[in-house]
C-alpha atoms as a PDB file:
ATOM      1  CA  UNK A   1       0.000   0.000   0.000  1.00  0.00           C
ATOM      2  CA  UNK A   2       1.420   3.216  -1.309  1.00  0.00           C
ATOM      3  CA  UNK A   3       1.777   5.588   1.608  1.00  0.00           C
ATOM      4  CA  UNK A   4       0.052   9.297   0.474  1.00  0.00           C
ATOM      5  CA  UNK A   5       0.983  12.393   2.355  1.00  0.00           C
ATOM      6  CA  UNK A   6      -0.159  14.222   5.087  1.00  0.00           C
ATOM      7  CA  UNK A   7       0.366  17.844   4.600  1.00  0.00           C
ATOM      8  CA  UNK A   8       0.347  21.072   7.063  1.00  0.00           C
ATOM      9  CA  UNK A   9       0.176  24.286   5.341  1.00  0.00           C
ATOM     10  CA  UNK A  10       1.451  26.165   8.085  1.00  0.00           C
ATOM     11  CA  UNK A  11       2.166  29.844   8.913  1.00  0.00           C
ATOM     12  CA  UNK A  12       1.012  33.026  10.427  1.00  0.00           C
ATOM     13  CA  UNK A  13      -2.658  34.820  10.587  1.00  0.00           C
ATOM     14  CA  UNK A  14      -3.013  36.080   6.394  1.00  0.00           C
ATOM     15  CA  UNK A  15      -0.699  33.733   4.911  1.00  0.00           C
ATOM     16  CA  UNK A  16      -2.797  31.786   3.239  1.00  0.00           C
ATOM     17  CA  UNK A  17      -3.078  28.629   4.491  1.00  0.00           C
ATOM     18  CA  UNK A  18      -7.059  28.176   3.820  1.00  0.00           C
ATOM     19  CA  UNK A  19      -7.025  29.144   0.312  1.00  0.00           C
ATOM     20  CA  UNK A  20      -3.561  27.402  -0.490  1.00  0.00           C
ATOM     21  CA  UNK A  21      -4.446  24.039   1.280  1.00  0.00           C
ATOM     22  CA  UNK A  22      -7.494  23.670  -0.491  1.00  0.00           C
ATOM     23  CA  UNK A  23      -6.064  24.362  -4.182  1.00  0.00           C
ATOM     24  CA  UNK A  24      -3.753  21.758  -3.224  1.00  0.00           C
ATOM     25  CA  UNK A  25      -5.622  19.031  -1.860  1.00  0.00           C
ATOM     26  CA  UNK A  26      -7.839  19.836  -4.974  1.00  0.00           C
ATOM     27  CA  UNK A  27      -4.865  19.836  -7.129  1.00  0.00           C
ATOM     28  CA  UNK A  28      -3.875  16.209  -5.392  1.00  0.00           C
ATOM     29  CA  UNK A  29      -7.104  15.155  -4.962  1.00  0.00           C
ATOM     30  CA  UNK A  30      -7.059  15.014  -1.202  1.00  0.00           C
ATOM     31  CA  UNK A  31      -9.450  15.947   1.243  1.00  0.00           C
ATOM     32  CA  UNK A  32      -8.809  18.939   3.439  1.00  0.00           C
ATOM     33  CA  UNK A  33      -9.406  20.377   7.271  1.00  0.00           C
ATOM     34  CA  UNK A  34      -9.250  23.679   7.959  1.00  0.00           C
ATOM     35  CA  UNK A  35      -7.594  23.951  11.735  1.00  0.00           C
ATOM     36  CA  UNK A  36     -10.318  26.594  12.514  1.00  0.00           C
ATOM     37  CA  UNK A  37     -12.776  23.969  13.098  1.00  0.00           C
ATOM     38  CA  UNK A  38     -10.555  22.024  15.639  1.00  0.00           C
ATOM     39  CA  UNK A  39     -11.115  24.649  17.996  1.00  0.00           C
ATOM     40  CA  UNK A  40     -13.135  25.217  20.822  1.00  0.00           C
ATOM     41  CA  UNK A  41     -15.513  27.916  21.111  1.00  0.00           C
ATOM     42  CA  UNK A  42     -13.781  28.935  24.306  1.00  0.00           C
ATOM     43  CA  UNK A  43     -10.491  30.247  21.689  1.00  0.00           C
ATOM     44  CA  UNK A  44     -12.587  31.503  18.949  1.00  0.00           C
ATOM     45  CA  UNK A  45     -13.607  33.747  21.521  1.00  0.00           C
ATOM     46  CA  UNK A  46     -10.522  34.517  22.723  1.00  0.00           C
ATOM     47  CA  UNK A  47      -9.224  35.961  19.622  1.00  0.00           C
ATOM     48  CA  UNK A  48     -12.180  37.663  18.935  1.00  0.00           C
ATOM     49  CA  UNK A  49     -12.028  39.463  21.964  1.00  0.00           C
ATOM     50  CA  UNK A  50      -8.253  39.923  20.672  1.00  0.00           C
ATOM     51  CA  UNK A  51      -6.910  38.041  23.771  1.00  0.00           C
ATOM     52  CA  UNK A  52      -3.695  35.599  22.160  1.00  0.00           C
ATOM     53  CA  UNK A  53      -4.166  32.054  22.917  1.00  0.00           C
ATOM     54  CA  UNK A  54      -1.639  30.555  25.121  1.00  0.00           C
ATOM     55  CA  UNK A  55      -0.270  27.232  24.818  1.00  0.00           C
ATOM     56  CA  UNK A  56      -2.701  25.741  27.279  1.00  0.00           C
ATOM     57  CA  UNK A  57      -5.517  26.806  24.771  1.00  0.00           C
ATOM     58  CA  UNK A  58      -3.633  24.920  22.000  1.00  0.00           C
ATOM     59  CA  UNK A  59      -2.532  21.555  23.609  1.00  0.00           C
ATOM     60  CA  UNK A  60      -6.154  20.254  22.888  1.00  0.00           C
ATOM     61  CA  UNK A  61      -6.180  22.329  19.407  1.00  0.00           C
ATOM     62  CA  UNK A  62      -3.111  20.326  18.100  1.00  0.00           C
ATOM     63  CA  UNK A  63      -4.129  17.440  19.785  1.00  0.00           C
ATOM     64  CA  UNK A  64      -7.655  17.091  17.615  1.00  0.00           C
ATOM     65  CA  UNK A  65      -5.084  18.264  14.071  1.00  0.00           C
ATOM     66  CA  UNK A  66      -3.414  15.464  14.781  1.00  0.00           C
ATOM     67  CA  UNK A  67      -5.898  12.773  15.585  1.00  0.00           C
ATOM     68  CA  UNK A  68      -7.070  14.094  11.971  1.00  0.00           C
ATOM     69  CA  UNK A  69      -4.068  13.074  10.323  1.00  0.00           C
ATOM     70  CA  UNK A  70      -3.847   9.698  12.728  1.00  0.00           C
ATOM     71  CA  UNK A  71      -7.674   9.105  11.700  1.00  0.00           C
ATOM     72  CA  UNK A  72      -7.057   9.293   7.937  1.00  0.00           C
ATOM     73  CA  UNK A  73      -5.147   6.170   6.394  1.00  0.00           C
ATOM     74  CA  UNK A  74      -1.582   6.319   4.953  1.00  0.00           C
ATOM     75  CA  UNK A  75      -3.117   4.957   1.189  1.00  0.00           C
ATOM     76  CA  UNK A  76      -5.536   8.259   1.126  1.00  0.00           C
ATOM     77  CA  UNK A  77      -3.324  11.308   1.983  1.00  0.00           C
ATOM     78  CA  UNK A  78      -4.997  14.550   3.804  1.00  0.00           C
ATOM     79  CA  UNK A  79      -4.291  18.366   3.714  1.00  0.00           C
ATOM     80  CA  UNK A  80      -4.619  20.490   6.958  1.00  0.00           C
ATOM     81  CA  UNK A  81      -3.846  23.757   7.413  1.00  0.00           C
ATOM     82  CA  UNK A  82      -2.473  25.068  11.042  1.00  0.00           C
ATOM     83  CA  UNK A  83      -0.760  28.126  12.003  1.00  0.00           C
ATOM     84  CA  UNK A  84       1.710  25.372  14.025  1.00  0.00           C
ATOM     85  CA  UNK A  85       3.791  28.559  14.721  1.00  0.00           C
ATOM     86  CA  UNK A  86       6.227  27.042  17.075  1.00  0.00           C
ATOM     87  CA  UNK A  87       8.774  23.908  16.690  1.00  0.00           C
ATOM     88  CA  UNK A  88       6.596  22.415  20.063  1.00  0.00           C
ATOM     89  CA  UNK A  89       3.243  22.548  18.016  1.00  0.00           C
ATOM     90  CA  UNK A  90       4.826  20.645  15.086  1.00  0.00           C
ATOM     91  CA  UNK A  91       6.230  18.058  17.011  1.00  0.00           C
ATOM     92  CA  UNK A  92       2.711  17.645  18.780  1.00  0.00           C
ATOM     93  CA  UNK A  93       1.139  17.500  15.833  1.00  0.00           C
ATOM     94  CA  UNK A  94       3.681  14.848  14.578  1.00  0.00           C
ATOM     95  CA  UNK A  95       3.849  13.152  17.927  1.00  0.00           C
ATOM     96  CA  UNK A  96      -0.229  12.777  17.678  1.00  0.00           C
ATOM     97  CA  UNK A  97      -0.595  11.910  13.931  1.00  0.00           C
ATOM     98  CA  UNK A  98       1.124   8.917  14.487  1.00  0.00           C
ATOM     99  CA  UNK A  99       2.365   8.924  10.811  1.00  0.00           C
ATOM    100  CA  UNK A 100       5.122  10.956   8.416  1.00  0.00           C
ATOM    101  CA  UNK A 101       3.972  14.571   8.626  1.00  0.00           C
ATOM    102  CA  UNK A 102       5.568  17.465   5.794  1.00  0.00           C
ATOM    103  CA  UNK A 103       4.927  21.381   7.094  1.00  0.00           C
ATOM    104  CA  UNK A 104       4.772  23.874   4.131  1.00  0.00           C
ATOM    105  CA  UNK A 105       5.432  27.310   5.804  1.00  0.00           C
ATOM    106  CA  UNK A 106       3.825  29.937   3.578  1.00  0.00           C
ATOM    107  CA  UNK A 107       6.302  32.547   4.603  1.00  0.00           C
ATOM    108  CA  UNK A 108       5.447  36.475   4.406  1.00  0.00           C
ATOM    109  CA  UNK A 109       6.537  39.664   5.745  1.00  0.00           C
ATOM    110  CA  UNK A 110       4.345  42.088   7.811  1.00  0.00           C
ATOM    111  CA  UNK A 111       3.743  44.394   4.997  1.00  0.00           C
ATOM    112  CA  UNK A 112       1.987  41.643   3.097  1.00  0.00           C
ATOM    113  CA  UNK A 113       0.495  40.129   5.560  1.00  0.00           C
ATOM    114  CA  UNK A 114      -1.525  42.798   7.444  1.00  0.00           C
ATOM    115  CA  UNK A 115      -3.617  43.948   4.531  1.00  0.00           C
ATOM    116  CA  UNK A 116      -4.488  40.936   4.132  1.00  0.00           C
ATOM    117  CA  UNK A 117      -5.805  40.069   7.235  1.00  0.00           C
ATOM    118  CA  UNK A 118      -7.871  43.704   7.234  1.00  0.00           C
ATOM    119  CA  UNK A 119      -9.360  42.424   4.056  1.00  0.00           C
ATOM    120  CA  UNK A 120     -10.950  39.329   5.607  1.00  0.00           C
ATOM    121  CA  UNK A 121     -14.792  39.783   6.693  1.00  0.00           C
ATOM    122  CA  UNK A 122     -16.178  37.861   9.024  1.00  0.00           C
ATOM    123  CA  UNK A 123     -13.430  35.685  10.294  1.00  0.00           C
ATOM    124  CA  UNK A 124     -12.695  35.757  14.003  1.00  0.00           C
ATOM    125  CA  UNK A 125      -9.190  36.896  14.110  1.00  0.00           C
ATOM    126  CA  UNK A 126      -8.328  40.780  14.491  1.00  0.00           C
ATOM    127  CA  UNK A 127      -5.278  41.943  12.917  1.00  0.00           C
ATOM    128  CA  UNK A 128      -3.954  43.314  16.201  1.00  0.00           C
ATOM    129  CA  UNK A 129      -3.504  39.790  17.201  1.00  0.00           C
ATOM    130  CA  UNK A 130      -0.503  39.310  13.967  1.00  0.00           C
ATOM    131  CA  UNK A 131       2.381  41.491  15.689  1.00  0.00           C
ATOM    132  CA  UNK A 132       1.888  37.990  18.684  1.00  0.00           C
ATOM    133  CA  UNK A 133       1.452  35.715  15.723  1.00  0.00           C
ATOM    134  CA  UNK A 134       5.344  36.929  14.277  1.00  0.00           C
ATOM    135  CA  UNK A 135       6.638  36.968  17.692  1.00  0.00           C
ATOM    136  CA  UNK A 136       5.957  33.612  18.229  1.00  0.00           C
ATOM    137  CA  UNK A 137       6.815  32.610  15.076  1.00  0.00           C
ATOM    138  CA  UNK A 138       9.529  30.037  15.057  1.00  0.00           C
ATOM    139  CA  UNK A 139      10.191  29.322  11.204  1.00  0.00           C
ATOM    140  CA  UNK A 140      10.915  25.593  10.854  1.00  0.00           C
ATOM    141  CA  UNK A 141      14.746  24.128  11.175  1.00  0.00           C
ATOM    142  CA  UNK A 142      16.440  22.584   8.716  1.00  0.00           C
ATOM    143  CA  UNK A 143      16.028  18.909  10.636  1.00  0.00           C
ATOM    144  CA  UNK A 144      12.343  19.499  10.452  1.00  0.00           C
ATOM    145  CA  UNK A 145      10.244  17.714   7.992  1.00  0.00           C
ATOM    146  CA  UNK A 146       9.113  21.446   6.461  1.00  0.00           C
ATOM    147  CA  UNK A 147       9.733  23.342   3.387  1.00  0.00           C
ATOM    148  CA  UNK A 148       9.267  27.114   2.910  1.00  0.00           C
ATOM    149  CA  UNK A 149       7.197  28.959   0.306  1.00  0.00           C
ATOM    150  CA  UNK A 150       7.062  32.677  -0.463  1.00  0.00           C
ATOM    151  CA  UNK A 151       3.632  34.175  -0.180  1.00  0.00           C
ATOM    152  CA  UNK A 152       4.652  36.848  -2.437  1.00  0.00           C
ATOM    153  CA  UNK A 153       3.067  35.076  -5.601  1.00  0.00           C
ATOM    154  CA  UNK A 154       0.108  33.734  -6.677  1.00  0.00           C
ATOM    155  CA  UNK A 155      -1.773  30.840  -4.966  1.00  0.00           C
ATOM    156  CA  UNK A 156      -1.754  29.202  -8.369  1.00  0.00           C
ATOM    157  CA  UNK A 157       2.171  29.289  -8.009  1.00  0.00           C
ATOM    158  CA  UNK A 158       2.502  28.325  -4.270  1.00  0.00           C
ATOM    159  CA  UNK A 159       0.584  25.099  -4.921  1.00  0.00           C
ATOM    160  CA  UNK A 160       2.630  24.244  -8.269  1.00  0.00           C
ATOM    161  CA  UNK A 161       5.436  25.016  -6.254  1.00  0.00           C
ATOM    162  CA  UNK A 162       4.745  23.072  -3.437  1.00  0.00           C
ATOM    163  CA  UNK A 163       4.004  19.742  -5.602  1.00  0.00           C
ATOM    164  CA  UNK A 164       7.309  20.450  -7.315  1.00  0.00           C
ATOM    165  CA  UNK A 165       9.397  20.435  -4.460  1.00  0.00           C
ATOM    166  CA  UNK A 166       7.781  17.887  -2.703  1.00  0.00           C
ATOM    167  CA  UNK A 167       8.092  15.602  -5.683  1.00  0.00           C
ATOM    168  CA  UNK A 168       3.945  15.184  -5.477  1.00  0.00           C
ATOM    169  CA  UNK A 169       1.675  13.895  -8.224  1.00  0.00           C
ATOM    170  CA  UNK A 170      -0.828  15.772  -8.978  1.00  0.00           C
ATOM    171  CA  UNK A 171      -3.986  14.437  -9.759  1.00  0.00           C
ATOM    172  CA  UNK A 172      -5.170  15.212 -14.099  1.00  0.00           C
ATOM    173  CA  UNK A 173      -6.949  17.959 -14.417  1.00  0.00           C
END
């Protein structure tokens, strides 16, 4: 049984990881979760309210991505985005999905990021909340299973980039 991956389009508040992850699992004919509905009401409100979650909030959170990943089988692949914006919420993730995980951090300065975010209508988190976002950021390491992307191009791009680099197949149009 061929083993299909399980992708985390990762990165900050703006980046794209909604609209990205679901061009690509369409592109690779996967199914894809959006984190946003792994979490409780209790940190929706939070950021609404423009309170930052703290890692207490997002133990559970990463917890329920992971069991995702765990709950879909090797031979079928899945796409999940996650903000995962620390080394310690990757390697929960990981440590919960019980299976080979590969982050794609859509990378992006501040400057492209935060009109972006003011853009959005109706979504739950307030720009104010991206300066916390950044400084928490920890951008993957070179010994994690992660590859960078620039945000500074079209989605079209990002995903054809991401299934080149990855060495994906993707699925005929």
């Amino acid at each position: 049984m061929a083993t299909s991956p399980a992708l985390v389009v990762m990165g900050v508040s703006g980046s794209g990881k909604t609209t990205v992850g679901e061009a690509l699992a369409a592109r690779l004919g996967l199914p894809f979760r959006d984190a946003d509905e792994f979490h409780p009401q209790s940190n929706k409100d939070k950021m609404s309210a423009g309170i930052p979650l703290t890692d207490d909030d997002r133990w559970p959170w990463l917890d329920a991505i992971g069991a995702a990943i765990r709950g879909t089988p090797e031979s079928e692949g899945i796409v999940v985005s996650c903000s995962a914006l620390k080394r310690v919420y990757r390697a929960r993730i990981i440590k919960a999905a019980v299976r080979p995980v590969t982050f794609v951090y859509l990378q992006g300065t501040k400057e492209v990021l935060e009109p972006r975010i003011e853009g959005r209508k109706g979504h739950f988190f307030p720009a104010s909340l991206l300066d916390s976002q950044l400084a928490t950021l920890e951008p993957p390491g070179p010994d994690e299973p992660a590859i960078a992307v620039s945000i500074d191009q079209s989605p079209e791009r990002i995903v054809a980039e991401i299934i080149d680099r990855l060495h994906l197949e993707a699925k005929k149009a």
